[in-house]
N, C-alpha and C. Protein backbone atom coordinates (compact mmCIF):
# COMPACT_ATOMS: atom_id res chain seq x y z
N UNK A 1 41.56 98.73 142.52
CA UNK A 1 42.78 98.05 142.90
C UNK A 1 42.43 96.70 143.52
N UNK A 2 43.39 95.85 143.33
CA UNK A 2 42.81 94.40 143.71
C UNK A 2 44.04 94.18 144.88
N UNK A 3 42.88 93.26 146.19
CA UNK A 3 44.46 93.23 147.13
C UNK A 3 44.10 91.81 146.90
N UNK A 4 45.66 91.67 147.44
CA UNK A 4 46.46 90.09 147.47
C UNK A 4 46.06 89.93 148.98
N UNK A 5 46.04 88.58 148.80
CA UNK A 5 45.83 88.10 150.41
C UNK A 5 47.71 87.69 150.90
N UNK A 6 47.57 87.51 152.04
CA UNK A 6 48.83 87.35 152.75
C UNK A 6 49.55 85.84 152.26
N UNK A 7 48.47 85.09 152.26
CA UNK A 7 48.96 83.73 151.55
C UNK A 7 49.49 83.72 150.39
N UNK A 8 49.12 84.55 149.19
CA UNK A 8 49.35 84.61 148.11
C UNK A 8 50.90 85.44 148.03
N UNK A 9 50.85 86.27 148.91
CA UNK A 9 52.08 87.42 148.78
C UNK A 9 53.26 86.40 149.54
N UNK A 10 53.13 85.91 150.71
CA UNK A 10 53.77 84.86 150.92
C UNK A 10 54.40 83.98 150.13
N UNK A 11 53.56 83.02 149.55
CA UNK A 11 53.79 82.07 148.46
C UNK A 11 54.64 82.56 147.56
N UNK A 12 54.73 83.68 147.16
CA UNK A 12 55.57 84.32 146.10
C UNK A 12 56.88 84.71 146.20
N UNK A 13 56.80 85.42 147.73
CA UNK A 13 58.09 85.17 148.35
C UNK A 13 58.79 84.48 148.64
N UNK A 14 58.58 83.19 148.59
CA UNK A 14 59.01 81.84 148.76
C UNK A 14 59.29 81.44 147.66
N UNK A 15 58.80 81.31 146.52
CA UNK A 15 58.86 81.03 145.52
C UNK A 15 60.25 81.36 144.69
N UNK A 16 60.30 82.97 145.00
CA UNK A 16 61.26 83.95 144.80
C UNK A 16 62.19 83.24 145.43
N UNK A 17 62.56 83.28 146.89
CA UNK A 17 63.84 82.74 147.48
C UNK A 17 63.98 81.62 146.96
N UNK A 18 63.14 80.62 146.72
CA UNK A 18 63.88 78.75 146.77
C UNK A 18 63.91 79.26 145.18
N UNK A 19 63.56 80.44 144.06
CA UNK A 19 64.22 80.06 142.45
C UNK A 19 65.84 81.02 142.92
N UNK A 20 65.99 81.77 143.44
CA UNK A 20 67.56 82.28 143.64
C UNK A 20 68.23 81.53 144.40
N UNK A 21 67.87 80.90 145.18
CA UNK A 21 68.82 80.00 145.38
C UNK A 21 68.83 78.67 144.59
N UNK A 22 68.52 77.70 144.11
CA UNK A 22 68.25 77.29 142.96
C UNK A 22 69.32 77.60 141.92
N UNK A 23 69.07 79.25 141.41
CA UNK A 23 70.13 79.07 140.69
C UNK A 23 71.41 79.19 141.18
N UNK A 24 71.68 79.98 142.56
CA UNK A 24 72.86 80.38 143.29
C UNK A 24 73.59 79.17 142.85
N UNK A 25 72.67 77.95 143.52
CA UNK A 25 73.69 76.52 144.06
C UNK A 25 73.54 76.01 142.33
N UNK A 26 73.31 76.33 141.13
CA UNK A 26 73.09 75.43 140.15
C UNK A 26 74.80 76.56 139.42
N UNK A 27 74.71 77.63 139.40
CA UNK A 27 75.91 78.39 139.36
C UNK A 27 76.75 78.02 140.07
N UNK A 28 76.87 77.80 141.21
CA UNK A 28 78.47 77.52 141.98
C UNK A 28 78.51 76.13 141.33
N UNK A 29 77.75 75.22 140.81
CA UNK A 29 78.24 73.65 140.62
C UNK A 29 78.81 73.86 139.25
N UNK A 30 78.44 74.78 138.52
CA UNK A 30 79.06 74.62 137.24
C UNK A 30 80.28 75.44 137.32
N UNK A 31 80.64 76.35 138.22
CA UNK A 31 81.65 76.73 138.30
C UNK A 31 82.57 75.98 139.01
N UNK A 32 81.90 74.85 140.01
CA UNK A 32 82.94 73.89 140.80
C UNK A 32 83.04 72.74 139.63
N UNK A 33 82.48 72.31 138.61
CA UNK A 33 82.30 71.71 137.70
C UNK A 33 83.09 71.84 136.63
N UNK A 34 83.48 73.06 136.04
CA UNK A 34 84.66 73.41 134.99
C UNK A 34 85.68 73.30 135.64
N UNK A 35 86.04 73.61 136.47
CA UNK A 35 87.49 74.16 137.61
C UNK A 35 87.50 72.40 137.42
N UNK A 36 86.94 71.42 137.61
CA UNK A 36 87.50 70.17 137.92
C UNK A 36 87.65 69.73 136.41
N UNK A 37 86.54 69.47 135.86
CA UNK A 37 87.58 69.04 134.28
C UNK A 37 88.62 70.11 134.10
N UNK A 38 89.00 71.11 134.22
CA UNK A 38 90.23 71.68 133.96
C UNK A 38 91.02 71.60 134.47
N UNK A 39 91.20 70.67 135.96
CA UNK A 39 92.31 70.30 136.32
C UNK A 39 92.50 68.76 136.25
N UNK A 40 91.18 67.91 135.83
CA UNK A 40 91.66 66.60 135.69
C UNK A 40 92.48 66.51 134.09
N UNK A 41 91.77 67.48 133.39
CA UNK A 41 92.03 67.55 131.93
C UNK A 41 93.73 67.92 131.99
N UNK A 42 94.31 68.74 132.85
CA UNK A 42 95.64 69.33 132.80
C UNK A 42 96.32 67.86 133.58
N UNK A 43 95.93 67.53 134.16
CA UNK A 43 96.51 66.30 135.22
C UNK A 43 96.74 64.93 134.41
N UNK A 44 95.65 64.96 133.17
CA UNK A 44 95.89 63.61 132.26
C UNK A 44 96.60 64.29 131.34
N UNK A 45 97.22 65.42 130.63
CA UNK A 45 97.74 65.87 129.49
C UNK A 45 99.44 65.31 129.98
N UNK A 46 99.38 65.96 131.61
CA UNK A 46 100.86 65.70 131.78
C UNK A 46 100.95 64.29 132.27
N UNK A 47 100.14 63.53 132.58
CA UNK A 47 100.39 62.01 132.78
C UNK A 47 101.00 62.09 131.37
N UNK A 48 99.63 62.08 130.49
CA UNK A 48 100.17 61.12 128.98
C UNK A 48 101.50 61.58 128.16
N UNK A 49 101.68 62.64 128.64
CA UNK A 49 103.17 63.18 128.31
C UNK A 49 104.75 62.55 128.85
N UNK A 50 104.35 62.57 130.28
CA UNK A 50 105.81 62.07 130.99
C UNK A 50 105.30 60.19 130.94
N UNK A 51 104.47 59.82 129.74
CA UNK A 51 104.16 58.09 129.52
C UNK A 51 105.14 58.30 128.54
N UNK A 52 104.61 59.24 127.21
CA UNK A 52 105.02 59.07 126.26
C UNK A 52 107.11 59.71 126.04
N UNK A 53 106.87 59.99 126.75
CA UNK A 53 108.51 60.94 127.31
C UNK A 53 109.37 59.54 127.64
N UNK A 54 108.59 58.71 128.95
CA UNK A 54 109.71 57.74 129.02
C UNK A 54 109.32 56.75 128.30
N UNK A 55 107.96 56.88 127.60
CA UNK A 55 108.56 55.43 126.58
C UNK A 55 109.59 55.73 125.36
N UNK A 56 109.83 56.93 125.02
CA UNK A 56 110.28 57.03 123.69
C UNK A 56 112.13 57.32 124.91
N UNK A 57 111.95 57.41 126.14
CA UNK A 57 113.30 57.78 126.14
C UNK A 57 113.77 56.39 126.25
N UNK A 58 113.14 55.42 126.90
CA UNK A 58 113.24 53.81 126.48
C UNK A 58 113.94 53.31 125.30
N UNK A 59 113.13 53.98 123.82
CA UNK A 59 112.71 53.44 123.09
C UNK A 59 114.52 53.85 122.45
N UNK A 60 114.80 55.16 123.15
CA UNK A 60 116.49 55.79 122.33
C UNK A 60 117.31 55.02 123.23
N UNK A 61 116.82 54.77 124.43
CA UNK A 61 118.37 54.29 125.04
C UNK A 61 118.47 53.16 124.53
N UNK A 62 117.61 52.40 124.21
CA UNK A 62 117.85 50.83 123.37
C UNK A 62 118.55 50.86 122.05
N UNK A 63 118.50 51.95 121.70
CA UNK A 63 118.81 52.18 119.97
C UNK A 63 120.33 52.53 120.50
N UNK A 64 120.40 53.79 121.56
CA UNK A 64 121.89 54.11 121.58
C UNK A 64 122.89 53.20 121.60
N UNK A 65 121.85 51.91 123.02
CA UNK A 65 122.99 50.69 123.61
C UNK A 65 123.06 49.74 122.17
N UNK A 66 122.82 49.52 121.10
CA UNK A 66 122.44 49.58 119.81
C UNK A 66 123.82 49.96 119.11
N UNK A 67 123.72 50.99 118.94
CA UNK A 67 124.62 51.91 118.61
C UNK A 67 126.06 51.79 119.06
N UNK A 68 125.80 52.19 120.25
CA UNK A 68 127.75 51.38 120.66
C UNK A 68 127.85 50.27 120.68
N UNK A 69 126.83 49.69 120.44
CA UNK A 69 127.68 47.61 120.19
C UNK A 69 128.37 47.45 118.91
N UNK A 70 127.66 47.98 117.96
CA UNK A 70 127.54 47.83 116.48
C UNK A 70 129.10 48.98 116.40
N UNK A 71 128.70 50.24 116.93
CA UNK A 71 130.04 50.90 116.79
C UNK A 71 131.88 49.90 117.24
N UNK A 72 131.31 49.35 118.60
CA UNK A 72 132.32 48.48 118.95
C UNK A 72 132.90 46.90 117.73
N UNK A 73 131.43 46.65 118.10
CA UNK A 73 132.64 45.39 117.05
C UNK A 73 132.47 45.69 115.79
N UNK A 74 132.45 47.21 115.08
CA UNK A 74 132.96 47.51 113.81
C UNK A 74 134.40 48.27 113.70
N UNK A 75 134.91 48.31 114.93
CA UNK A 75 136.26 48.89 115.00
C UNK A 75 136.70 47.46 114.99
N UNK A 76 136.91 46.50 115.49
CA UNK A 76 137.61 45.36 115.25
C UNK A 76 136.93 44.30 114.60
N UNK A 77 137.86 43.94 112.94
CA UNK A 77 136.99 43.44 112.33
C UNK A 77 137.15 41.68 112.63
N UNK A 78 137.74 41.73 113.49
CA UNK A 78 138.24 40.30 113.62
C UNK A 78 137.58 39.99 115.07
N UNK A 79 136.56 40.71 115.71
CA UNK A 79 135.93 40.40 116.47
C UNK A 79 134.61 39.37 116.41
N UNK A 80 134.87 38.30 117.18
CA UNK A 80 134.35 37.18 117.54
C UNK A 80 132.49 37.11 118.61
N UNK A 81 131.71 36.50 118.20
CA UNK A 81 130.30 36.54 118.68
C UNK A 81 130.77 36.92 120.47
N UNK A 82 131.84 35.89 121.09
CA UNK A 82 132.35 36.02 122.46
C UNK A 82 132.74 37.17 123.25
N UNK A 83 133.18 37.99 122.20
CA UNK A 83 134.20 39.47 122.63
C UNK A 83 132.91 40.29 122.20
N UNK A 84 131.99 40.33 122.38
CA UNK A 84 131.09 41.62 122.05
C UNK A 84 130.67 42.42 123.05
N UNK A 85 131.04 43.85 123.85
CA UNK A 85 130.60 44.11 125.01
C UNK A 85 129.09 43.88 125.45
N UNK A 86 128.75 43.69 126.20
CA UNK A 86 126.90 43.75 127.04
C UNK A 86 126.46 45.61 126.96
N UNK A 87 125.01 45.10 126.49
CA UNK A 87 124.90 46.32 126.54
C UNK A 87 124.65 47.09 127.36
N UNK A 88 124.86 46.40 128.52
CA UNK A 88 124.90 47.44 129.95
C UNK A 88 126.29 47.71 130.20
């Protein structure tokens, strides 16, 4: 049987603790690491949504105010550039 000296059995034990922790702290970062792209990732989906929400609701209310002008001075055909309501 071969003995280990105390230095050697030491060393190993050490070795042992600083590789588990090592991975402990290399595991919690990738788990603190997904958790954050998955909430910056959810945080830009609904930005670019409520962008694209009010540009296109922009994009109808211009068409609507559009819409009732063109509706208005096509009921009177004798309506003049002057008499055209604003589209506010």
């Amino acid at each position: 049987m071969r003995t280990v000296s105390i230095r050697i059995s030491v060393l190993r034990n050490v070795l042992a603790l600083v590789l588990m922790v090592s991975v402990t702290v290399l595991v919690v970062m990738l788990v603190g690491a997904r958790r954050a792209v998955r909430d910056l990732s959810a945080q830009l989906i609904a930005e670019s949504s409520n962008r694209a929400e009010e540009s296109l609701r922009s994009c109808f209310d211009e068409i609507e105010a559009l819409t009732r002008v063109t509706a208005a001075c096509s009921c009177k055909p004798s309506a003049e550039f002057g008499q055209i309501p604003s589209l506010l």
